[in-house]
C-alpha atoms as a PDB file:
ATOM      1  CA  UNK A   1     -22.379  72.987  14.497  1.00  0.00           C
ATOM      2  CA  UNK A   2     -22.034  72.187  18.805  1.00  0.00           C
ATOM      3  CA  UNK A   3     -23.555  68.738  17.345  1.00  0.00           C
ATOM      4  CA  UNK A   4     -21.227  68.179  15.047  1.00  0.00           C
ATOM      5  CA  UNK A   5     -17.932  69.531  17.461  1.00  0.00           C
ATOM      6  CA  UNK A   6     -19.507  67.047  19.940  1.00  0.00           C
ATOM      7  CA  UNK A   7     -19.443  63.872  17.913  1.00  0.00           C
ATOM      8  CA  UNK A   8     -16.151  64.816  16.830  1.00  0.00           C
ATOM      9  CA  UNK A   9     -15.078  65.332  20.032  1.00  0.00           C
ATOM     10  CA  UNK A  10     -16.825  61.916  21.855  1.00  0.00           C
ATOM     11  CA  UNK A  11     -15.346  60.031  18.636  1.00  0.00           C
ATOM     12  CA  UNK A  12     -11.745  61.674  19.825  1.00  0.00           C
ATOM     13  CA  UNK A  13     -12.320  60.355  22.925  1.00  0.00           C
ATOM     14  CA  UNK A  14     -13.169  57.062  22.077  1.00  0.00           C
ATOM     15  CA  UNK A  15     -10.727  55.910  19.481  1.00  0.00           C
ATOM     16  CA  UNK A  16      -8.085  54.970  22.259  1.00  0.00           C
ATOM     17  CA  UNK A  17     -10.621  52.675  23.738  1.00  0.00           C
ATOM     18  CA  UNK A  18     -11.441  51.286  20.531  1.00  0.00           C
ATOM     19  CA  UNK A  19      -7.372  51.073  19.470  1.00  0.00           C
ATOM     20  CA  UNK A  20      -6.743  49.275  22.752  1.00  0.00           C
ATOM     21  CA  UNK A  21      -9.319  46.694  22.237  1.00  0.00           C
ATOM     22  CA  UNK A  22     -11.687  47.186  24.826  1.00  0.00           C
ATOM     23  CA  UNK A  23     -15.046  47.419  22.701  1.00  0.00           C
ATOM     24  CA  UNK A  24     -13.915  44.850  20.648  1.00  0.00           C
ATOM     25  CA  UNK A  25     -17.168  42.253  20.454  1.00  0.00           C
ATOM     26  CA  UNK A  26     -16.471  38.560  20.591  1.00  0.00           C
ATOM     27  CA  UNK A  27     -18.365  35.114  20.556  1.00  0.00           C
ATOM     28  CA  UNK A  28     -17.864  31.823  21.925  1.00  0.00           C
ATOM     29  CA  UNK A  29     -18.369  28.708  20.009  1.00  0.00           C
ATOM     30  CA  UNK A  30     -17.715  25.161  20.624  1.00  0.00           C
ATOM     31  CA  UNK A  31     -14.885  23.065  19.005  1.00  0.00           C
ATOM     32  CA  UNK A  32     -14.851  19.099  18.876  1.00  0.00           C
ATOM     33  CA  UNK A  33     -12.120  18.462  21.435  1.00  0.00           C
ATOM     34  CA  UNK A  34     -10.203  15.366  20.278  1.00  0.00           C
ATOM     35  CA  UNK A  35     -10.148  12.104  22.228  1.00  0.00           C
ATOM     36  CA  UNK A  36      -6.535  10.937  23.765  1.00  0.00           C
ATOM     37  CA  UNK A  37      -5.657   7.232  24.232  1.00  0.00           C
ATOM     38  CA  UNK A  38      -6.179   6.128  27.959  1.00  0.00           C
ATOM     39  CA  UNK A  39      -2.446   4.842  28.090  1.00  0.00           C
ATOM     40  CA  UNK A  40       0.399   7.314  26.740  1.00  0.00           C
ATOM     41  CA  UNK A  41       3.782   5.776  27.252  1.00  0.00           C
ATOM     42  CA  UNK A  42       7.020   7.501  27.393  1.00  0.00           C
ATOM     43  CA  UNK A  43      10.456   6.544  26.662  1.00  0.00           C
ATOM     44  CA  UNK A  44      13.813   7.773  25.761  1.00  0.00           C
ATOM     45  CA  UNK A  45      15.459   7.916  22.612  1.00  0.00           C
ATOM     46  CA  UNK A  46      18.104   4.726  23.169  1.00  0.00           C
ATOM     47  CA  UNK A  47      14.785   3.098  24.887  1.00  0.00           C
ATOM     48  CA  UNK A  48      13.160   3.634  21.871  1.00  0.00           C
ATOM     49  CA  UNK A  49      15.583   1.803  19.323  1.00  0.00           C
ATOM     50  CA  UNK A  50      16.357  -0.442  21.784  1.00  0.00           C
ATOM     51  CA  UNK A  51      13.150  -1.986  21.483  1.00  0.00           C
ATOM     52  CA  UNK A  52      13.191  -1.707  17.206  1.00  0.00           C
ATOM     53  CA  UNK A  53      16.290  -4.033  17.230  1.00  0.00           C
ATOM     54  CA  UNK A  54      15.340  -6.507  20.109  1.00  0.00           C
ATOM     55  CA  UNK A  55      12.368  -6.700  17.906  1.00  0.00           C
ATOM     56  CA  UNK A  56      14.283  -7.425  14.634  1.00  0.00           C
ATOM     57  CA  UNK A  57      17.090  -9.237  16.134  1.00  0.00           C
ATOM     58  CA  UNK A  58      14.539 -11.832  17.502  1.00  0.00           C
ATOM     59  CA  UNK A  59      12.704 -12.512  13.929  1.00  0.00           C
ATOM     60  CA  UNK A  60      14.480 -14.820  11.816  1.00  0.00           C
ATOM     61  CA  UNK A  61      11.830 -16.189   9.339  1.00  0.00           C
ATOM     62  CA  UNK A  62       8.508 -15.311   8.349  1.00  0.00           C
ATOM     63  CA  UNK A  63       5.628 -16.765   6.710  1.00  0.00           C
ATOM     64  CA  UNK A  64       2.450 -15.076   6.100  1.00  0.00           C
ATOM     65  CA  UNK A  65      -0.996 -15.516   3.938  1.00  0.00           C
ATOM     66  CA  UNK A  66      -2.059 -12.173   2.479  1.00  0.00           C
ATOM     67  CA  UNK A  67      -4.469 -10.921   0.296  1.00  0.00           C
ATOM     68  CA  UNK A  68      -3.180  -8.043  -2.053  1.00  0.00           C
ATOM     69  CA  UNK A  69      -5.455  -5.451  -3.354  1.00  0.00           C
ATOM     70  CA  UNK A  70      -3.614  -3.012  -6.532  1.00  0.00           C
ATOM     71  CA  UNK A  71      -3.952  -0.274  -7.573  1.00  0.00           C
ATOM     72  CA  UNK A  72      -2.408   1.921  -9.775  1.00  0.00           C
ATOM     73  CA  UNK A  73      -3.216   6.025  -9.446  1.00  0.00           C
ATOM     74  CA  UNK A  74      -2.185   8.200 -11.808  1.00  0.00           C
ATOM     75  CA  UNK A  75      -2.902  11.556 -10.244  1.00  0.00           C
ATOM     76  CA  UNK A  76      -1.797  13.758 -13.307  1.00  0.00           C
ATOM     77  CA  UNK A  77      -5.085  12.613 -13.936  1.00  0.00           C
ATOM     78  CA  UNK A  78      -7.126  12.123 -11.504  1.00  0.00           C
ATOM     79  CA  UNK A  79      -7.777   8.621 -12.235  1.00  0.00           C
ATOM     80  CA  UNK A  80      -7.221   5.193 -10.380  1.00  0.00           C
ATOM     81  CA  UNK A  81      -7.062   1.707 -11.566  1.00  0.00           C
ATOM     82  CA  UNK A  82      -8.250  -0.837  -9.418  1.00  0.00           C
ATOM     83  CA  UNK A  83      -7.221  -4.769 -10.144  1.00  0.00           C
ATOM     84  CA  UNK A  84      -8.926  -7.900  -8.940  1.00  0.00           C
ATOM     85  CA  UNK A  85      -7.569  -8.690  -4.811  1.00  0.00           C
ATOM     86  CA  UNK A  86      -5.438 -12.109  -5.301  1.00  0.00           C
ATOM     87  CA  UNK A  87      -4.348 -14.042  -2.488  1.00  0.00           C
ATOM     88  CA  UNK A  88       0.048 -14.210  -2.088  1.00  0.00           C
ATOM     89  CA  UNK A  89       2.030 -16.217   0.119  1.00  0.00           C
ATOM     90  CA  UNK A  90       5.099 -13.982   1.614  1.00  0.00           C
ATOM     91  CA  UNK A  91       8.059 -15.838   3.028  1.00  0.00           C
ATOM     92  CA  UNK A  92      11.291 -14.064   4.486  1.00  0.00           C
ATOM     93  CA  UNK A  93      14.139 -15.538   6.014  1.00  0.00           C
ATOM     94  CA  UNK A  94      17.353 -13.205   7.208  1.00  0.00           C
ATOM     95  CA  UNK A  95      19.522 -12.078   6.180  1.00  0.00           C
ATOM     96  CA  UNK A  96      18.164 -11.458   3.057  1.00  0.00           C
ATOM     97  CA  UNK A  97      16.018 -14.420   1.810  1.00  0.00           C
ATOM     98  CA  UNK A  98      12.578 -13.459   0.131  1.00  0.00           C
ATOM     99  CA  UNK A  99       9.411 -15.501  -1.629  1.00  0.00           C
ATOM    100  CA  UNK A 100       5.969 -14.239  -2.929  1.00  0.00           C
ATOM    101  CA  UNK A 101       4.140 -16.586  -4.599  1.00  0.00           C
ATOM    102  CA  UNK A 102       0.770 -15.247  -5.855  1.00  0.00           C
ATOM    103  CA  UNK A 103      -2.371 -16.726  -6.931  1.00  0.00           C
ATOM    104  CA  UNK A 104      -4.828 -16.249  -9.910  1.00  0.00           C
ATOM    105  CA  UNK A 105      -7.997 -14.985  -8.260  1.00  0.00           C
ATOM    106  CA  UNK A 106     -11.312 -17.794  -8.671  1.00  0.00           C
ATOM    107  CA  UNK A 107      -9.277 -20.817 -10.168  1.00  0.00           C
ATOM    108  CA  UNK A 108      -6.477 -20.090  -7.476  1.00  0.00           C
ATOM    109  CA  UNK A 109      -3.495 -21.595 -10.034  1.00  0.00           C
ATOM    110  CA  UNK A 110      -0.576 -19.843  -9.226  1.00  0.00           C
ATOM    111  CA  UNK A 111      -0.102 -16.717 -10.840  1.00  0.00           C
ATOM    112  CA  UNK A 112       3.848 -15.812 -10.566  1.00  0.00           C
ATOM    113  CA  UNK A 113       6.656 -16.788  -8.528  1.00  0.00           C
ATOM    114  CA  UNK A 114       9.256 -14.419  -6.874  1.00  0.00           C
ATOM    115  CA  UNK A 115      11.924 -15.447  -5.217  1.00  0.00           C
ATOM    116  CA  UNK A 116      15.442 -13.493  -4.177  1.00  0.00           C
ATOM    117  CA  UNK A 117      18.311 -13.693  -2.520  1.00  0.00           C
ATOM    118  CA  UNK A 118      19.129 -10.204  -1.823  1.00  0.00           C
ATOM    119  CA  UNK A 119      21.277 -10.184  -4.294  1.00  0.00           C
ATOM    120  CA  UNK A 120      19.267 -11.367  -7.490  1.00  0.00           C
ATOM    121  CA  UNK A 121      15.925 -12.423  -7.884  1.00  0.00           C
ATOM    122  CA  UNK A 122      13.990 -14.886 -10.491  1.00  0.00           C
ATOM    123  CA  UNK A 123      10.471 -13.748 -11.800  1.00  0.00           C
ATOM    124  CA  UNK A 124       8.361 -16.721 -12.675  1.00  0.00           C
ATOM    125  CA  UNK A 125       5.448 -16.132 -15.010  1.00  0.00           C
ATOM    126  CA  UNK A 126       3.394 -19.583 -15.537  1.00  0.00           C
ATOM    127  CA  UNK A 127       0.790 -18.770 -17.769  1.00  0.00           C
ATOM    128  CA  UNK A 128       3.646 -17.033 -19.713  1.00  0.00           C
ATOM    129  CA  UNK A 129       6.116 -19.890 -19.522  1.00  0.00           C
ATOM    130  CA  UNK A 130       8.343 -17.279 -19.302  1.00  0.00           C
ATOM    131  CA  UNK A 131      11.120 -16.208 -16.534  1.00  0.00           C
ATOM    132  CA  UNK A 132      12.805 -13.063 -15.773  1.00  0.00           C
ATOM    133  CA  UNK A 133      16.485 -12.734 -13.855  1.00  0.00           C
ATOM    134  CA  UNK A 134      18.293 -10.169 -12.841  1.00  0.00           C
ATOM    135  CA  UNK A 135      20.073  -7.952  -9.728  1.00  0.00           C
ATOM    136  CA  UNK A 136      18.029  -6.828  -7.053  1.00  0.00           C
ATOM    137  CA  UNK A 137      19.895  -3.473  -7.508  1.00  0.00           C
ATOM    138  CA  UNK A 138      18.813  -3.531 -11.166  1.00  0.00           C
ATOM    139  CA  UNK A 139      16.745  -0.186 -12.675  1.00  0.00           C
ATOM    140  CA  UNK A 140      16.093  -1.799 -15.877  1.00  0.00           C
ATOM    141  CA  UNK A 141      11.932  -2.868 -15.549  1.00  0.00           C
ATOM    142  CA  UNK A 142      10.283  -5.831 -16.878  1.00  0.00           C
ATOM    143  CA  UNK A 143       9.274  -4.822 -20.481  1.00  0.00           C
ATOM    144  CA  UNK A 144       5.500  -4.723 -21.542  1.00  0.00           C
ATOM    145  CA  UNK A 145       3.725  -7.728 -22.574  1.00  0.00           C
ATOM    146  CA  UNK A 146       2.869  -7.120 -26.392  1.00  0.00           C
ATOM    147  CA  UNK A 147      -0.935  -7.162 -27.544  1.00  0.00           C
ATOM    148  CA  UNK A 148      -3.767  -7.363 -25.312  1.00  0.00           C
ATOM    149  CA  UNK A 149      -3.224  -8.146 -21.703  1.00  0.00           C
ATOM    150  CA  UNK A 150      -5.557  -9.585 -18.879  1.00  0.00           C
ATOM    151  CA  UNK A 151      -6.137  -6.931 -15.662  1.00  0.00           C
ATOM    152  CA  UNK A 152      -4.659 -10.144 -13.795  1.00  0.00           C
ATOM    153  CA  UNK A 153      -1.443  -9.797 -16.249  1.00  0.00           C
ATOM    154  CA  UNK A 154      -1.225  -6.349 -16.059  1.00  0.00           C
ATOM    155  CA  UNK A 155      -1.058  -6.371 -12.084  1.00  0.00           C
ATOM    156  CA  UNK A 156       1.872  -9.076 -12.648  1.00  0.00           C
ATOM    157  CA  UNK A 157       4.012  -6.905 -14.857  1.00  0.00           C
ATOM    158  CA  UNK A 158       3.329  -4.138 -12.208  1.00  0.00           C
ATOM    159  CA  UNK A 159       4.500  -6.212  -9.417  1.00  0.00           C
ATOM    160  CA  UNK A 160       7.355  -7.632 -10.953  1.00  0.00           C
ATOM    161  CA  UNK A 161       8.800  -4.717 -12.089  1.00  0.00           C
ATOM    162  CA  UNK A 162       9.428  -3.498  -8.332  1.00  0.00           C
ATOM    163  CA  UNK A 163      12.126  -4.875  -6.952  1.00  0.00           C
ATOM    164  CA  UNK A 164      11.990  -7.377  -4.213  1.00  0.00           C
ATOM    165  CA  UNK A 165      13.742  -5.356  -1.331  1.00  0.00           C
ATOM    166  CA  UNK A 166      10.125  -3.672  -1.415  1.00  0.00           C
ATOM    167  CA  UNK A 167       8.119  -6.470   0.240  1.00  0.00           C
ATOM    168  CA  UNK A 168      10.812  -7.111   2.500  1.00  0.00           C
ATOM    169  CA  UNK A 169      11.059  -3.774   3.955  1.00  0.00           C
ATOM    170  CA  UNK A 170       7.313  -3.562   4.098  1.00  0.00           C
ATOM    171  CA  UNK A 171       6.553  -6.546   5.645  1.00  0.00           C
ATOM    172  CA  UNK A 172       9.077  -6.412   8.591  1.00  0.00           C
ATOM    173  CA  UNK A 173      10.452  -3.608   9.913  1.00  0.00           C
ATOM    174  CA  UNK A 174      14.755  -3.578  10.708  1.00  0.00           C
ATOM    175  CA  UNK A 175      16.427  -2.477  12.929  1.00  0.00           C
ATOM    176  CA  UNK A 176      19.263   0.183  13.344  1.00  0.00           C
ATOM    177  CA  UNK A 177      22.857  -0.442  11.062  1.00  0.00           C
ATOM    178  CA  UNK A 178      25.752   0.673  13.202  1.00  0.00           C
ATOM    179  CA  UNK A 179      25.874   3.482  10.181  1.00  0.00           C
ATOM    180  CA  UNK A 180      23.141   4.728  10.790  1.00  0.00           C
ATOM    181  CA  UNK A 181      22.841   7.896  12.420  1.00  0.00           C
ATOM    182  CA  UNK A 182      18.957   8.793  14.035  1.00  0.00           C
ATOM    183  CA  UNK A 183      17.678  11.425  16.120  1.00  0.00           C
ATOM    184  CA  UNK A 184      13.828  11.204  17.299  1.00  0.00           C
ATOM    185  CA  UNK A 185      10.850  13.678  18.102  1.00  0.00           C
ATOM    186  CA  UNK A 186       7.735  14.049  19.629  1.00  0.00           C
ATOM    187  CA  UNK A 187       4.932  14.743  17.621  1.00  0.00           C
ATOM    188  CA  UNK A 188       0.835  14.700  18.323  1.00  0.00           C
ATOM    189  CA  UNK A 189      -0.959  13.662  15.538  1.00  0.00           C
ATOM    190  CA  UNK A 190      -4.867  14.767  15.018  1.00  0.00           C
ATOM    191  CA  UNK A 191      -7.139  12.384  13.182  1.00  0.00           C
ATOM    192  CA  UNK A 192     -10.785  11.627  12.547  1.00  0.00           C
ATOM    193  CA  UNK A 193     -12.234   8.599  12.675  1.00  0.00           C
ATOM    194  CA  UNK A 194     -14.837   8.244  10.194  1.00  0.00           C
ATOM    195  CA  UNK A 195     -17.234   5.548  11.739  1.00  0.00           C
ATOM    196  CA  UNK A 196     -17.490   6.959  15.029  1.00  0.00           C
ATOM    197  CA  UNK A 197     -17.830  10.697  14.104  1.00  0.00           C
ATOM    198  CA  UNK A 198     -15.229  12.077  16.345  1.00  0.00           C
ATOM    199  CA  UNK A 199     -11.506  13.509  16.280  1.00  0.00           C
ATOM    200  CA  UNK A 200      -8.515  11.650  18.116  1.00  0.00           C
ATOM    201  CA  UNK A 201      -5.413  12.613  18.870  1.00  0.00           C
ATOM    202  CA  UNK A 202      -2.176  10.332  19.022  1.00  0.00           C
ATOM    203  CA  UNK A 203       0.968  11.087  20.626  1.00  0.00           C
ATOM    204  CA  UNK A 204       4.011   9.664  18.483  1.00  0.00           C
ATOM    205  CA  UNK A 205       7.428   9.339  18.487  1.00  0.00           C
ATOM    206  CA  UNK A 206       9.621  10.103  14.895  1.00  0.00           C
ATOM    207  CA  UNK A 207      12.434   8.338  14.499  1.00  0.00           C
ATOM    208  CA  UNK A 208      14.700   9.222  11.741  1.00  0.00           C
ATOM    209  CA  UNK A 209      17.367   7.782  10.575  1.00  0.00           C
ATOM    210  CA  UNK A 210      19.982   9.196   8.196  1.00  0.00           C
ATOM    211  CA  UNK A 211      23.596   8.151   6.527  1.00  0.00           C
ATOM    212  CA  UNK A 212      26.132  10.804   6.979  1.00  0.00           C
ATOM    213  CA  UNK A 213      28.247  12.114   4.070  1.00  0.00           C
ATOM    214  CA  UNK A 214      32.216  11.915   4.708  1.00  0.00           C
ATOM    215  CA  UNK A 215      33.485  15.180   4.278  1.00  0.00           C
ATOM    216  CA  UNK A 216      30.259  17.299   4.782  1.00  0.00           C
ATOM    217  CA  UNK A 217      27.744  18.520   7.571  1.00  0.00           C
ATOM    218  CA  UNK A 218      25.255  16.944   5.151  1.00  0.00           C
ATOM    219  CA  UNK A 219      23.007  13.271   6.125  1.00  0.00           C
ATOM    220  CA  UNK A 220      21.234  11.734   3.701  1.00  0.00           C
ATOM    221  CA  UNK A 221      17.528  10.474   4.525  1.00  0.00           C
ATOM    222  CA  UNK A 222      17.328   6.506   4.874  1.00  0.00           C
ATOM    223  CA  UNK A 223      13.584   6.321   6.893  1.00  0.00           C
ATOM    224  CA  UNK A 224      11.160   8.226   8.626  1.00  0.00           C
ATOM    225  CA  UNK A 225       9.573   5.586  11.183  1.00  0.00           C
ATOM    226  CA  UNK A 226       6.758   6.666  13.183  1.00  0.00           C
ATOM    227  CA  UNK A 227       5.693   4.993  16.514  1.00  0.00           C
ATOM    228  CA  UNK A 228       2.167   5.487  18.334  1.00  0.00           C
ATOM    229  CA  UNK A 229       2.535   5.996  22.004  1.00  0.00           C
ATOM    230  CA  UNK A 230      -0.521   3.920  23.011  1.00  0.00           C
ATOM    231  CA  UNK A 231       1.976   0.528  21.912  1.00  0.00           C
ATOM    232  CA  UNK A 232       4.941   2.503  21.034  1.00  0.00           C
ATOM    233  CA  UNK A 233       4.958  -0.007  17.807  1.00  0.00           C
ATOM    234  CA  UNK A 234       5.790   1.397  14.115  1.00  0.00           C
ATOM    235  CA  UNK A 235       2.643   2.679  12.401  1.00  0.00           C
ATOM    236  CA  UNK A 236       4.390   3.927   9.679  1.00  0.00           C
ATOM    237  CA  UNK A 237       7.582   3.692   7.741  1.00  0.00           C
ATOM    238  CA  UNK A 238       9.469   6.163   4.834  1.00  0.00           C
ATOM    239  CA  UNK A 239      11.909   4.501   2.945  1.00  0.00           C
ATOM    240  CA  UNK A 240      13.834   7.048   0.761  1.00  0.00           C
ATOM    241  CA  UNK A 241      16.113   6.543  -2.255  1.00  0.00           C
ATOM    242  CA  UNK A 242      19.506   7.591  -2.446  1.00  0.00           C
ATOM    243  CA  UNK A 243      18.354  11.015  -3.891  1.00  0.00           C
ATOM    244  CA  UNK A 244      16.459  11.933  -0.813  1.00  0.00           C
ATOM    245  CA  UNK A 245      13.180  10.953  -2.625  1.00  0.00           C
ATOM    246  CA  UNK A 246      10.328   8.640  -0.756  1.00  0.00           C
ATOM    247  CA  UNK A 247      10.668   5.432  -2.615  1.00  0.00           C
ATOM    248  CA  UNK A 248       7.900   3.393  -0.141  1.00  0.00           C
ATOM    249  CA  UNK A 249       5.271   4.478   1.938  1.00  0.00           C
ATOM    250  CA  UNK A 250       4.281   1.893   4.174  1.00  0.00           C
ATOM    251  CA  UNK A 251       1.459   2.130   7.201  1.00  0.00           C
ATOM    252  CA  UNK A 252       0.714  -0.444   9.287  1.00  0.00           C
ATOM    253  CA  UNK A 253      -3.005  -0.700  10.861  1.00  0.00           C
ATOM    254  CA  UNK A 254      -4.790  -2.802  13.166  1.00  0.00           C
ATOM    255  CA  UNK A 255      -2.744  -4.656  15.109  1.00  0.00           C
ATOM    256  CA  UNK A 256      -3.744  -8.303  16.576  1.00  0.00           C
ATOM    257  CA  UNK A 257      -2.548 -11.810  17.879  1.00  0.00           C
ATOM    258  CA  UNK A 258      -1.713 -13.721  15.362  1.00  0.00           C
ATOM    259  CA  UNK A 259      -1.115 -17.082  17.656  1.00  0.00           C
ATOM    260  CA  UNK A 260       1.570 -16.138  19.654  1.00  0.00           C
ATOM    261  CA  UNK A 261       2.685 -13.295  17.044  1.00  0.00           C
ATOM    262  CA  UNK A 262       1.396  -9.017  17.231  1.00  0.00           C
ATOM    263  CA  UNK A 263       1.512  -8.068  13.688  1.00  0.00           C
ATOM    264  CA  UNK A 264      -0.338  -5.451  11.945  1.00  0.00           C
ATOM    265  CA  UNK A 265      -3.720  -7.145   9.637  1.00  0.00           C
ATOM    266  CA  UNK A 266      -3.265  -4.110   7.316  1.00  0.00           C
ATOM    267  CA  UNK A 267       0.263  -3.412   5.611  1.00  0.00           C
ATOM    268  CA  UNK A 268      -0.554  -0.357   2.688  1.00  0.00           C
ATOM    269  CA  UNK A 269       2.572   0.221   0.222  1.00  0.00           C
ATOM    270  CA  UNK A 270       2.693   2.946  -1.278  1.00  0.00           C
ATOM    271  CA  UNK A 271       5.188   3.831  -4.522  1.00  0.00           C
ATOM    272  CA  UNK A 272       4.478   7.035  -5.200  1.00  0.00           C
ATOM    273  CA  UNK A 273       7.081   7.150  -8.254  1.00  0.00           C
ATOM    274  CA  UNK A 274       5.630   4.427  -9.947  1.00  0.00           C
ATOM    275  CA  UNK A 275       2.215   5.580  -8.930  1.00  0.00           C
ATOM    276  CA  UNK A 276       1.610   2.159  -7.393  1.00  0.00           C
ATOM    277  CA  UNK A 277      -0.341   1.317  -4.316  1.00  0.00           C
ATOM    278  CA  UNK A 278      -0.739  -2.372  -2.524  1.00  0.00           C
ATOM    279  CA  UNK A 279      -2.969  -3.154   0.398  1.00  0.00           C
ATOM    280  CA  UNK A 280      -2.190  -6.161   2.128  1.00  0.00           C
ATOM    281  CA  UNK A 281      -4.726  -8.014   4.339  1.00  0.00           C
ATOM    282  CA  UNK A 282      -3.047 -10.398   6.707  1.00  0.00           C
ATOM    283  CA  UNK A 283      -4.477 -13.655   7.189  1.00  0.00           C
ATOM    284  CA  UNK A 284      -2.029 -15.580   9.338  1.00  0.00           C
ATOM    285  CA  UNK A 285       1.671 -14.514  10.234  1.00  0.00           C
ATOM    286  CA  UNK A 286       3.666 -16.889  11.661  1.00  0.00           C
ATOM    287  CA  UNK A 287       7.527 -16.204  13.100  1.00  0.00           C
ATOM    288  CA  UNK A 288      10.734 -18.235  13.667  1.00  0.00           C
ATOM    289  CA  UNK A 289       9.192 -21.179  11.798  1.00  0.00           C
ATOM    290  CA  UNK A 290      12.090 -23.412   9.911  1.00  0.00           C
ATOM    291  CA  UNK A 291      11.874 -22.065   6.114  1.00  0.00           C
ATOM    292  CA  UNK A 292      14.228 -24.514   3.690  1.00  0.00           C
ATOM    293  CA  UNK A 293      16.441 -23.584   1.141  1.00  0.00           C
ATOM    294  CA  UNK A 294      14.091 -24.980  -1.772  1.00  0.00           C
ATOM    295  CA  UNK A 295      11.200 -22.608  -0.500  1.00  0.00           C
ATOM    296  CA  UNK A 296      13.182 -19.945  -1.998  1.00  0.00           C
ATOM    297  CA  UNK A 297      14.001 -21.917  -5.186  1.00  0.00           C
ATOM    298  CA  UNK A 298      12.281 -21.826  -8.493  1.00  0.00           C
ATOM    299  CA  UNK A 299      12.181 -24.741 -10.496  1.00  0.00           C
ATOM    300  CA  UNK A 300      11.438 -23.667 -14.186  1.00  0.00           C
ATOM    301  CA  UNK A 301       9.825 -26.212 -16.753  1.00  0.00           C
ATOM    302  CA  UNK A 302      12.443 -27.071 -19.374  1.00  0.00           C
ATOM    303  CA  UNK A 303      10.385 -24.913 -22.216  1.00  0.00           C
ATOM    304  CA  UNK A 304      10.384 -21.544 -20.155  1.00  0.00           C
ATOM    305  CA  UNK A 305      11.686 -18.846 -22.260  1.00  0.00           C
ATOM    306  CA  UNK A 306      14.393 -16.737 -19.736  1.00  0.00           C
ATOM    307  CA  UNK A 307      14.991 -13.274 -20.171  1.00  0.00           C
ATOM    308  CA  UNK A 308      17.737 -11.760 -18.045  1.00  0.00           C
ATOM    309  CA  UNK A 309      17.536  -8.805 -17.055  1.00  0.00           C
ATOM    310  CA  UNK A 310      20.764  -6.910 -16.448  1.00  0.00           C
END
């Protein structure tokens, strides 16, 4: 019984200690500290879009040779459709001014034409002899081919059926409306890089920018564009719908010289509606070269069937 009374009596004694945390046992283990960039640069909001607009205020045409890898993921079911990687020729000229001309892969004939205005586009399908017309602001998609359709087809119809705003907005980044509203946040991002083994971490700045609704204390989403400190250039871009729903998803990788240009050699578009992704591999960029009126022209044989599309 004094056994018992004294156990009862230590354990009395003790629970404070154990209550207050002072027997509690611990360990110590390593964890993988991520690498920083050696150069972290900081600037100020206004700095920040300063340097977005000088940047698009200064381009005025491009031209660039890409290679486009498609892919279409439907993740309802876990599957994804890979298509053959074509080459495409991209031009843009501002203010609104758009071409992608894309080849067939092997035989390299070309495989459609798109060309726009801003306004309204023309959809050239050569092996087709067919056209398609219609508003850039359109909804109304380019129907299905009937019967049996080539993967090389298939991507076309895919393609086509996005509007052309898309590639222009992916390929070049603009600048700041004076509607636009934006307000912009620090953020560290932690990534691993899987051919070295090791985590890294990367500083960024968010900039969003947002419409604001007349009459309410409510902004509507336009884009989320994210900037890595190391460069402070835009490694990322949201485009959002009128709804408030992410229409594109675009990152851009890898930056190098192109000549006299710094453009990023992997552009990935995402359309996560549509279930549609695009990897472009840059081949040559080139800036502020004179682009004609006819480069953004489509001259259609007189036996090409014309479907608008309104």
């Amino acid at each position: 019984m004094k056994s018992v009374r004294g156990l009862a009596l230590v354990s009395a004694l003790l629970l404070p200690f154990f209550l207050s945390g002072c027997f509690l046992v611990f360990t110590r283990r390593k964890l993988p500290v991520p690498k920083t960039p050696t150069v972290v640069q900081t600037v100020t909001p206004d700095e920040l879009v300063e340097r977005l607009n000088q940047r698009w205020d200064g381009l005025q045409t491009l031209s660039a040779k890409v290679q486009i890898a498609a892919t279409v993921l439907k993740s309802s079911e876990g599957l994804a459709k890979d298509y053959t990687t074509f080459r495409a020729m991209i031009l843009i000229r501002k203010p609104e001014d758009l071409g992608v001309f894309g080849q067939m892969p092997v035989v390299h004939t070309w495989m459609f034409y798109l060309v726009s205005n801003g306004q309204d586009f023309t959809a050239y399908i050569p092996s087709k002899s067919k056209a398609y017309r219609g508003s850039d602001s359109s909804t109304k998609n380019i129907p299905p081919e009937e019967g049996p359709v080539s993967s090389a087809k298939s991507v076309v119809d895919q393609l086509l059926s996005l509007r052309p705003g898309m590639f222009f907005n992916a390929m070049v980044v603009r600048g700041l409306s004076p509607e636009d509203y934006y307000s912009v946040t620090a953020d560290t991002e932690t990534m691993e890089d899987p051919s070295k083994k090791h985590l890294y971490s990367m500083p960024e700045y968010i900039l969003s920018i947002t419409h604001h609704v007349p009459g309410s204390r409510r902004d509507i989403p336009v884009r989320v564009i994210t900037f890595n400190r190391d460069d402070l250039l835009p490694h990322q871009q949201d485009i959002y719908d009128e709804n408030g729903n992410v229409q594109t998803q675009v990152t851009y990788t890898d930056y190098q010289d192109f000549g006299s240009v710094k453009f990023p050699a992997i552009i990935t578009m995402k359309r996560p509606m549509e279930g549609l992704q695009l990897v472009l591999s840059v081949e040559s960029v080139k800036e502020n070269i004179k682009l004609s009126d006819d480069q953004f022209e489509v001259k259609l044989p007189p036996d090409t069937r014309i479907q608008n599309l309104e």
